[in-house]
N, C-alpha and C. Protein backbone atom coordinates (compact mmCIF):
# COMPACT_ATOMS: atom_id res chain seq x y z
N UNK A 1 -22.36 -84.47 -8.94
CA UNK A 1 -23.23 -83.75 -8.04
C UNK A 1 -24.66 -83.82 -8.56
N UNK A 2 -25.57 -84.08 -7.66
CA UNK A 2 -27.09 -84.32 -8.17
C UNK A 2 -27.45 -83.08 -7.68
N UNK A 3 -28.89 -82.76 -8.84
CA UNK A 3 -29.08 -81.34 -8.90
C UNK A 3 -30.92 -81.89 -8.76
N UNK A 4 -31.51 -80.73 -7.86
CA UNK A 4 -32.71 -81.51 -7.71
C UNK A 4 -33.40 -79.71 -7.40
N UNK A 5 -34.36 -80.08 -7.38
CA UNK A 5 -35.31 -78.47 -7.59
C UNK A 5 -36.45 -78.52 -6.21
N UNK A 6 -36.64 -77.23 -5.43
CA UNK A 6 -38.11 -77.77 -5.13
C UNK A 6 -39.26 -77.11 -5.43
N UNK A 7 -40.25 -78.28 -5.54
CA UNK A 7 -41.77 -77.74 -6.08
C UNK A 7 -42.01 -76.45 -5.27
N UNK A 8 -42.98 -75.65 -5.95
CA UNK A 8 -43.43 -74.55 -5.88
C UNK A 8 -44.68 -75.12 -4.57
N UNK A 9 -45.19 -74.72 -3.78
CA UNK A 9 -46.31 -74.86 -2.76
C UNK A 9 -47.44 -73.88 -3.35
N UNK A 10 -46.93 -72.79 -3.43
CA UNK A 10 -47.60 -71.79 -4.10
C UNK A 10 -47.92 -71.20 -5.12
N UNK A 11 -48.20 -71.15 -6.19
CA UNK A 11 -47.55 -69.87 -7.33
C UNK A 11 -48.68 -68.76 -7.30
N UNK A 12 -48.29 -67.29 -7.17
CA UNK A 12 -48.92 -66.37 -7.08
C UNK A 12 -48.64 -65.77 -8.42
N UNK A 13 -49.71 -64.95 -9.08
CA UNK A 13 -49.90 -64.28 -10.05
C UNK A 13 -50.13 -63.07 -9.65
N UNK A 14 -49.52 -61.68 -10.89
CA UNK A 14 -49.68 -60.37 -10.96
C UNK A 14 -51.25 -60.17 -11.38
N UNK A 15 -51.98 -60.99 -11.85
CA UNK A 15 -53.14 -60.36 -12.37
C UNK A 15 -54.04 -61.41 -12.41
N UNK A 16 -55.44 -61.45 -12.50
CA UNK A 16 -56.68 -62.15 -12.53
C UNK A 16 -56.26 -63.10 -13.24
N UNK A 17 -56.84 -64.54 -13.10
CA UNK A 17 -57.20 -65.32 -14.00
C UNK A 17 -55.54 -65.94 -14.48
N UNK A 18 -54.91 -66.00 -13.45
CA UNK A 18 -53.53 -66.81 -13.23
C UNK A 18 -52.62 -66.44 -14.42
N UNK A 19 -52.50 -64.77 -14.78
CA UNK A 19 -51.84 -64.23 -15.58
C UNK A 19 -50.66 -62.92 -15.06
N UNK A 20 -50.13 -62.51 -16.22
CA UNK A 20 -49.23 -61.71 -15.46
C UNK A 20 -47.80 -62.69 -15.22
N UNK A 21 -46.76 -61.06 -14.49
CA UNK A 21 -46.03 -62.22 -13.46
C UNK A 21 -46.15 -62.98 -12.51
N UNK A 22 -45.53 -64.27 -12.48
CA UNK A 22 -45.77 -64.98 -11.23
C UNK A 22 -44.27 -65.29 -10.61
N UNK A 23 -44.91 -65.60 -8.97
CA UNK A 23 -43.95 -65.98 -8.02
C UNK A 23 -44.56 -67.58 -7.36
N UNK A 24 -43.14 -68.02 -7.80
CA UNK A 24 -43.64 -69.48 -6.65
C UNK A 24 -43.28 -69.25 -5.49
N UNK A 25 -43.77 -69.63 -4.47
CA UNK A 25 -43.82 -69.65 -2.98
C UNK A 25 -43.26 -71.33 -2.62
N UNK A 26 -42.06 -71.20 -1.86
CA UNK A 26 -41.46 -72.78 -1.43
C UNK A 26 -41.89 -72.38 0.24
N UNK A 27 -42.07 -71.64 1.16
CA UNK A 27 -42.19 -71.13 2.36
C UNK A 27 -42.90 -69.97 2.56
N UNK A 28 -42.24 -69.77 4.40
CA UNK A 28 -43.00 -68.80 4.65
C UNK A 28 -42.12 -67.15 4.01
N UNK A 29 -43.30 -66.15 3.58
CA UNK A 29 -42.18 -65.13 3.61
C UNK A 29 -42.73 -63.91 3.85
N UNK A 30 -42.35 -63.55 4.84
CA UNK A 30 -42.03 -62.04 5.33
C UNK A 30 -42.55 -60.86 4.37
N UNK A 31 -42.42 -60.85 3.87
CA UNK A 31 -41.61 -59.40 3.39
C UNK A 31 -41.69 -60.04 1.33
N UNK A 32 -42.84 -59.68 0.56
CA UNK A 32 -42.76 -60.52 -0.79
C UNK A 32 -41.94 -59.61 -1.51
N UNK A 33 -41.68 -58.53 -1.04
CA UNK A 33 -40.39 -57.76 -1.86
C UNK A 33 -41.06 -57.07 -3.13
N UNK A 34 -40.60 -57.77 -4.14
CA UNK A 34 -40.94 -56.73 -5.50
C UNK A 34 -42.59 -57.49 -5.86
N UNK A 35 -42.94 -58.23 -5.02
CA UNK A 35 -44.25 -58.75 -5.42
C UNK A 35 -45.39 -58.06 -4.60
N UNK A 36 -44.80 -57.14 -3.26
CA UNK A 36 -45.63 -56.68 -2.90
C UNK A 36 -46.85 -55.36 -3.46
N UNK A 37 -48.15 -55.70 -2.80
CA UNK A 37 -49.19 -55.41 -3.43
C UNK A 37 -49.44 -55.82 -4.98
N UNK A 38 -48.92 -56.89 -5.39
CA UNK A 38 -49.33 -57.07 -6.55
C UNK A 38 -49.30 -58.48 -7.16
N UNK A 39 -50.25 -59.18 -5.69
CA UNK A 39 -51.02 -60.34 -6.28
C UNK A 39 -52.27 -60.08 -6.56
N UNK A 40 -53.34 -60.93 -7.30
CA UNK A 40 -54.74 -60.90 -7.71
C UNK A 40 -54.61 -62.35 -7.98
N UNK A 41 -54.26 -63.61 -8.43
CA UNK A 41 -54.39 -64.36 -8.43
C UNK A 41 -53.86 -65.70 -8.01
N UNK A 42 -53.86 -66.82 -7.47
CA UNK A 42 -53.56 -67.65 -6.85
C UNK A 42 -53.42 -69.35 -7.24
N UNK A 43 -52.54 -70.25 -7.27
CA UNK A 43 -53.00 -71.33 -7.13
C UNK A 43 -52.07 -72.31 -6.15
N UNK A 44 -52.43 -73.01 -5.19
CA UNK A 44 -51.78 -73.65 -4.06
C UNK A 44 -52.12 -75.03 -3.75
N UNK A 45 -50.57 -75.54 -4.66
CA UNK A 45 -50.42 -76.86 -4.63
C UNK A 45 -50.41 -77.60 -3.74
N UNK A 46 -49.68 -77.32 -2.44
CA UNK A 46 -49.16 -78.25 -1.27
C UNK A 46 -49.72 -76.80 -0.17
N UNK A 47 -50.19 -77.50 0.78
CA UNK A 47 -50.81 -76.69 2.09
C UNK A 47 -51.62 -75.93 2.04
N UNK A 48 -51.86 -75.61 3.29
CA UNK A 48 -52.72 -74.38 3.41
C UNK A 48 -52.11 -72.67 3.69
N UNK A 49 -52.16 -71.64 3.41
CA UNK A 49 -51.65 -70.52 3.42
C UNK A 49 -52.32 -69.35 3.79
N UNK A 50 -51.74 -68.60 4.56
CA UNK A 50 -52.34 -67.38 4.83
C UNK A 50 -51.79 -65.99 4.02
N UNK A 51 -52.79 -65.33 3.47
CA UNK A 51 -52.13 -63.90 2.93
C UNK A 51 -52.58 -62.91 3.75
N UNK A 52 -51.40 -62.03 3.54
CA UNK A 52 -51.49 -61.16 4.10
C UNK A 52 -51.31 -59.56 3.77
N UNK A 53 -52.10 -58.60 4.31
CA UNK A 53 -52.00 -57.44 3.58
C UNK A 53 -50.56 -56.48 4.01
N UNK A 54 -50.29 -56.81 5.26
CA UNK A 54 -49.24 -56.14 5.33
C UNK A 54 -47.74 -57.19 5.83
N UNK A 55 -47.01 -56.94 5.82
CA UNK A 55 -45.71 -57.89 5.87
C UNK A 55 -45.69 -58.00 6.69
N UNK A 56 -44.83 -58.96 7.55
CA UNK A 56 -44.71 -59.69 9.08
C UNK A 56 -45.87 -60.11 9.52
N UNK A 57 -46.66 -60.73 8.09
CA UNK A 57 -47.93 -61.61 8.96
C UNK A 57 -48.97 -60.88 9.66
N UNK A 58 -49.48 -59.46 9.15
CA UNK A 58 -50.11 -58.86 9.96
C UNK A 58 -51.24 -57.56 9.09
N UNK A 59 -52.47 -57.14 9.39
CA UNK A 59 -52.85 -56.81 8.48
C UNK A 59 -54.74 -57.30 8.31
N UNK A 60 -55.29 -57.29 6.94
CA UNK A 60 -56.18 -57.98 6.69
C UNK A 60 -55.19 -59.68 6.43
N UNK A 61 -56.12 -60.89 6.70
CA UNK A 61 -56.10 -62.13 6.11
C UNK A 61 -57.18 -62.77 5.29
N UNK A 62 -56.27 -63.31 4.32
CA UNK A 62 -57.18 -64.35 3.83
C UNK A 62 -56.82 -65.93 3.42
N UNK A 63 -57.24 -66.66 3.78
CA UNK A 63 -57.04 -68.52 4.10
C UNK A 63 -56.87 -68.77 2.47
N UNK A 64 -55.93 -69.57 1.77
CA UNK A 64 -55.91 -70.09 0.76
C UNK A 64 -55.51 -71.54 0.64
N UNK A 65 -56.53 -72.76 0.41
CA UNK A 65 -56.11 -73.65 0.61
C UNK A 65 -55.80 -74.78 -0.37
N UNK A 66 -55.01 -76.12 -0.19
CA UNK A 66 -54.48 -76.83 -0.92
C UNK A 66 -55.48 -77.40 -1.73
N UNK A 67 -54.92 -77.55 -3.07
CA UNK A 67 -55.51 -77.84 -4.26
C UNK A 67 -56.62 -77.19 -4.56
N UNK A 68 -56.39 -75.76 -4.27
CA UNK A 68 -58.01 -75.23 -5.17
C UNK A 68 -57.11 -73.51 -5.59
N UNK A 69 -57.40 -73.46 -6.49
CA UNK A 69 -57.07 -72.35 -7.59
C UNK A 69 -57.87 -71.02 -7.09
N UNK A 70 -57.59 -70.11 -7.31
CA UNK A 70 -58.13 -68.91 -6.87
C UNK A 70 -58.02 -67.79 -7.89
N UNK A 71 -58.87 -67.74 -8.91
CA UNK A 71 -58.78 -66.79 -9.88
C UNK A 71 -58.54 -65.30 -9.93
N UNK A 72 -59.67 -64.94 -8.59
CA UNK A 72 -59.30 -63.38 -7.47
C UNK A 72 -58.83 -63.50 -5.94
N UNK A 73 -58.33 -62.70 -5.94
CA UNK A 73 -57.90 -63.13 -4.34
C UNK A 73 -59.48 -61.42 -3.86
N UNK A 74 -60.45 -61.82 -3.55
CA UNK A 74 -61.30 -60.84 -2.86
C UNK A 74 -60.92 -60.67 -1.62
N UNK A 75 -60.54 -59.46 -1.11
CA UNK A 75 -60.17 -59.13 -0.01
C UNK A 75 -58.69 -58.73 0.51
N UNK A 76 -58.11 -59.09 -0.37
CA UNK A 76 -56.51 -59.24 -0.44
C UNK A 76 -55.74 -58.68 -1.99
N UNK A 77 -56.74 -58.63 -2.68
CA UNK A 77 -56.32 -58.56 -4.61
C UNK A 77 -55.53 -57.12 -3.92
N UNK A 78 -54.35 -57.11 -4.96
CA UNK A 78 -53.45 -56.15 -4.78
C UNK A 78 -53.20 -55.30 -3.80
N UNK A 79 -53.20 -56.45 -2.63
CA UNK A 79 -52.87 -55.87 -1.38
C UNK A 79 -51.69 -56.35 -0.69
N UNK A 80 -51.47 -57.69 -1.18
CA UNK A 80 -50.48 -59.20 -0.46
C UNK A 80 -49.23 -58.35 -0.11
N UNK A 81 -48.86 -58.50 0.78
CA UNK A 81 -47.37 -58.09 1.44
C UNK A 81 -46.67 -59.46 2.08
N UNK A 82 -47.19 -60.41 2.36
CA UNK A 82 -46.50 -61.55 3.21
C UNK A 82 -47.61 -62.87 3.30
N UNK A 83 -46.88 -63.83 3.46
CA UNK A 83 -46.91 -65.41 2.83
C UNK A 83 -46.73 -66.12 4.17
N UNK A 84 -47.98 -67.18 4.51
CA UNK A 84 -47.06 -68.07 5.62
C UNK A 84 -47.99 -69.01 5.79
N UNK A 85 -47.97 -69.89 5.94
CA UNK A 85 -47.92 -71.45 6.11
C UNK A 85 -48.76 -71.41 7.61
N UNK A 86 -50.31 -72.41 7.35
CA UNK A 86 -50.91 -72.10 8.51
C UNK A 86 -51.00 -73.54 9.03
């Protein structure tokens, strides 16, 4: 049986400056669960992404796009509730 992984699109950080815990993001998601309100930092490998302050995509937004790193998320820092693919 072949065993194969998939890349992260996303990885979100607990704290400034791509520290802390992190979550990789493979999709869209709803609802970040135990990550909610507690991103501040960002980096997004593959696509473009929308955050969001409250879950189900709704809320303040802010655009995060492919291949550029985001040290603060301004506007969104420890607010993120939901993840989705724009």
């Amino acid at each position: 049986m072949a065993s194969w992984s998939v890349s992260p699109k996303v990885t979100l950080f607990e704290k400034p400056n791509f520290s802390g815990r992190l979550l990789h993001v493979h999709m869209d998601m709803p609802d970040l669960k135990s990550f909610d309100n507690s991103v501040s930092s960002a980096i997004v490998h593959e696509g473009d992404w929308a955050l969001y302050s409250e879950i189900k995509y709704s809320g303040k937004r802010m655009i995060i796009v492919e291949g550029h790193s985001y040290s603060t998320l301004d506007g969104v820092d420890n607010q993120t509730s939901s993840i989705c693919r724009v």
